[in-house]
Protein backbone atom coordinates (compact mmCIF):
# COMPACT_ATOMS: atom_id res chain seq x y z
CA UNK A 1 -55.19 -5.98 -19.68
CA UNK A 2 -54.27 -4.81 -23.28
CA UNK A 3 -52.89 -1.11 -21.77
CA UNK A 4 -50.88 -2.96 -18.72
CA UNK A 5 -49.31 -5.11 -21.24
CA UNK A 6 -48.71 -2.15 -23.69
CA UNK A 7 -47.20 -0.10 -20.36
CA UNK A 8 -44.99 -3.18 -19.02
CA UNK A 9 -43.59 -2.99 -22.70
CA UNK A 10 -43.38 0.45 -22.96
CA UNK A 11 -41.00 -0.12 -19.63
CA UNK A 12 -39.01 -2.47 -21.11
CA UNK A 13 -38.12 -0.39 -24.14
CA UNK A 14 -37.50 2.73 -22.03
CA UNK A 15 -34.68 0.65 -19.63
CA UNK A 16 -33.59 -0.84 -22.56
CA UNK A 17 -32.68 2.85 -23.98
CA UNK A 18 -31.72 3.94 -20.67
CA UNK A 19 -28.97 1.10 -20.21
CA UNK A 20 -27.50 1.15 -23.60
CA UNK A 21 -27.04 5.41 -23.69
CA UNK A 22 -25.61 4.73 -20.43
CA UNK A 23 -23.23 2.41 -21.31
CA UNK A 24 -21.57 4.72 -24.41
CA UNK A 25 -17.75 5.00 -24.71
CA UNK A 26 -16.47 8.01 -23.50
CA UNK A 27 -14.27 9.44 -26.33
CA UNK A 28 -13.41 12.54 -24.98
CA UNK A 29 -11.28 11.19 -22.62
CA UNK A 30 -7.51 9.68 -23.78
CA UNK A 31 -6.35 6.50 -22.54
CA UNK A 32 -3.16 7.84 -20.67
CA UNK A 33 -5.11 9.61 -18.56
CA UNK A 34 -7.12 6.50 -17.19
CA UNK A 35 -3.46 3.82 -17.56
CA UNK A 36 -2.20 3.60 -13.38
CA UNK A 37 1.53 4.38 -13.39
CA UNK A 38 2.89 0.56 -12.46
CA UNK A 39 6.13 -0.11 -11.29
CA UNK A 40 8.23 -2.93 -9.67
CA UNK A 41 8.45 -2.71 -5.95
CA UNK A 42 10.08 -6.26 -5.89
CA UNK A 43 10.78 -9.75 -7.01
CA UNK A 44 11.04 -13.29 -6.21
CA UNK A 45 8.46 -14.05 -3.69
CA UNK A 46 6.73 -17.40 -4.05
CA UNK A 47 2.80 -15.94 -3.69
CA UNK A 48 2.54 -12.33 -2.37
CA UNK A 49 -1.16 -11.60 -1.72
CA UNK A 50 -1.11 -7.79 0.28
CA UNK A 51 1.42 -5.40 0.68
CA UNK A 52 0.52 -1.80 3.75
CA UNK A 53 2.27 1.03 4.53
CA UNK A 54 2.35 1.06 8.49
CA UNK A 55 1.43 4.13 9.53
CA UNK A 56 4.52 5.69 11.21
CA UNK A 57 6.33 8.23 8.37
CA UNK A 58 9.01 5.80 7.41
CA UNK A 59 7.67 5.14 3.93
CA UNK A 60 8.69 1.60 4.33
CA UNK A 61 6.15 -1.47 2.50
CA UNK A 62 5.16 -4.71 4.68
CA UNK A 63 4.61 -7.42 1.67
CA UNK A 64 2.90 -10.19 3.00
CA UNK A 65 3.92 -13.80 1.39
CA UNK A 66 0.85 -16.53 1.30
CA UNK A 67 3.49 -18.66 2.73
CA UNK A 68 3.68 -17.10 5.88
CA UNK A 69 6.16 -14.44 5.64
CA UNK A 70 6.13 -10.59 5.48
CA UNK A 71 9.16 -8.80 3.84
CA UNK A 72 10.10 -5.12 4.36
CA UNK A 73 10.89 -2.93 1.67
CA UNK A 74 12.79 -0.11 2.96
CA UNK A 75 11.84 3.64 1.77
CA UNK A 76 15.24 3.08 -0.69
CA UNK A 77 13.24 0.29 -2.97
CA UNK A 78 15.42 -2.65 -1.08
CA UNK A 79 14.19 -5.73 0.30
CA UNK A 80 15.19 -6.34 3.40
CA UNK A 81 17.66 -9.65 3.54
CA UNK A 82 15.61 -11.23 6.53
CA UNK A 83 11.89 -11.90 6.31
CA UNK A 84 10.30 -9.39 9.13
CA UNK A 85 7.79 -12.14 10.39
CA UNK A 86 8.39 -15.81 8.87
CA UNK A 87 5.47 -18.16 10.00
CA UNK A 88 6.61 -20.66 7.71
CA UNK A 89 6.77 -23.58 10.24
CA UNK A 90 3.28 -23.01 11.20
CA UNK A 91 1.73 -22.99 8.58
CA UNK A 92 -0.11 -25.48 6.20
CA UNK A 93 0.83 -27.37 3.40
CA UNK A 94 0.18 -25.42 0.82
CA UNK A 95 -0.94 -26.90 -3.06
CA UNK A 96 1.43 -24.71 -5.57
CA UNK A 97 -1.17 -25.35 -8.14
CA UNK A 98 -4.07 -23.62 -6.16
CA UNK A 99 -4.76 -23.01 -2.75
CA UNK A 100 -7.22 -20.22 -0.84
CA UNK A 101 -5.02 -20.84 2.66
CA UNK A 102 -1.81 -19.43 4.33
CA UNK A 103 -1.01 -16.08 5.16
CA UNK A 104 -3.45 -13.62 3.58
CA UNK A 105 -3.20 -10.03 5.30
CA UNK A 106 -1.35 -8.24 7.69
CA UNK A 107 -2.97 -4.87 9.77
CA UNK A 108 -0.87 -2.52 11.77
CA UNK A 109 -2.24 -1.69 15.30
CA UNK A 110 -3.22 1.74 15.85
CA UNK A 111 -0.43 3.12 17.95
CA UNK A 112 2.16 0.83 15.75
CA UNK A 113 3.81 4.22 15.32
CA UNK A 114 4.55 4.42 19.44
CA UNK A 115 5.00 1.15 19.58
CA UNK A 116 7.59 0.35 17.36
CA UNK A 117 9.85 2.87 18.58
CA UNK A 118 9.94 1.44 22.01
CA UNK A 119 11.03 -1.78 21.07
């Protein structure tokens, strides 16, 4: 019993090693290599939650609004004047302080490129 507890220990020690070499800072590597180049795509929506490129070329942005709208931003940075969906009306009340409900995605149908030029 002495030699399984000795192993068991043994164990422990070794994953304890393992995890803590594993979990070394990587110093070779410089922080502006790993920092995401952010920008501003656009401003005052209430609670955006998703923005998709559909997938047609035109390098336009669908942001979709908790509230129930989705706003285009054209392939020139500009927000489109007129909501492209608004769902507003149909949807709940929403608490401004916190609230898991509304509109929370948006995905393009697979022939949206076809599509949307017939319309």
């Amino acid at each position: 019993m002495k030699s399984f507890a000795a192993f068991t220990g043994s164990l422990f020690v070794f994953f304890q090693l393992l995890i803590i070499t594993g979990c070394k800072k990587d110093h070779n590597s410089s922080p502006a290599n790993k920092t995401p180049g952010l920008q501003l795509v656009t401003d005052n929506l209430i609670s955006p939650v998703g923005v998709a490129e559909p997938p047609d070329g035109t390098k336009r942005l669908f942001i979709v609004d908790e509230l129930g709208k989705i706003w285009i931003i054209g392939a020139d940075g500009k927000k489109l004047a007129n909501p492209f969906i608004d769902l507003a009306s149909k949807m709940v009340t929403l608490n401004p302080s916190y609230d898991e409900r509304g509109l929370l995605g948006l995905a393009f149908h697979p022939d949206f490129k076809k599509l949307s030029r017939a319309v």
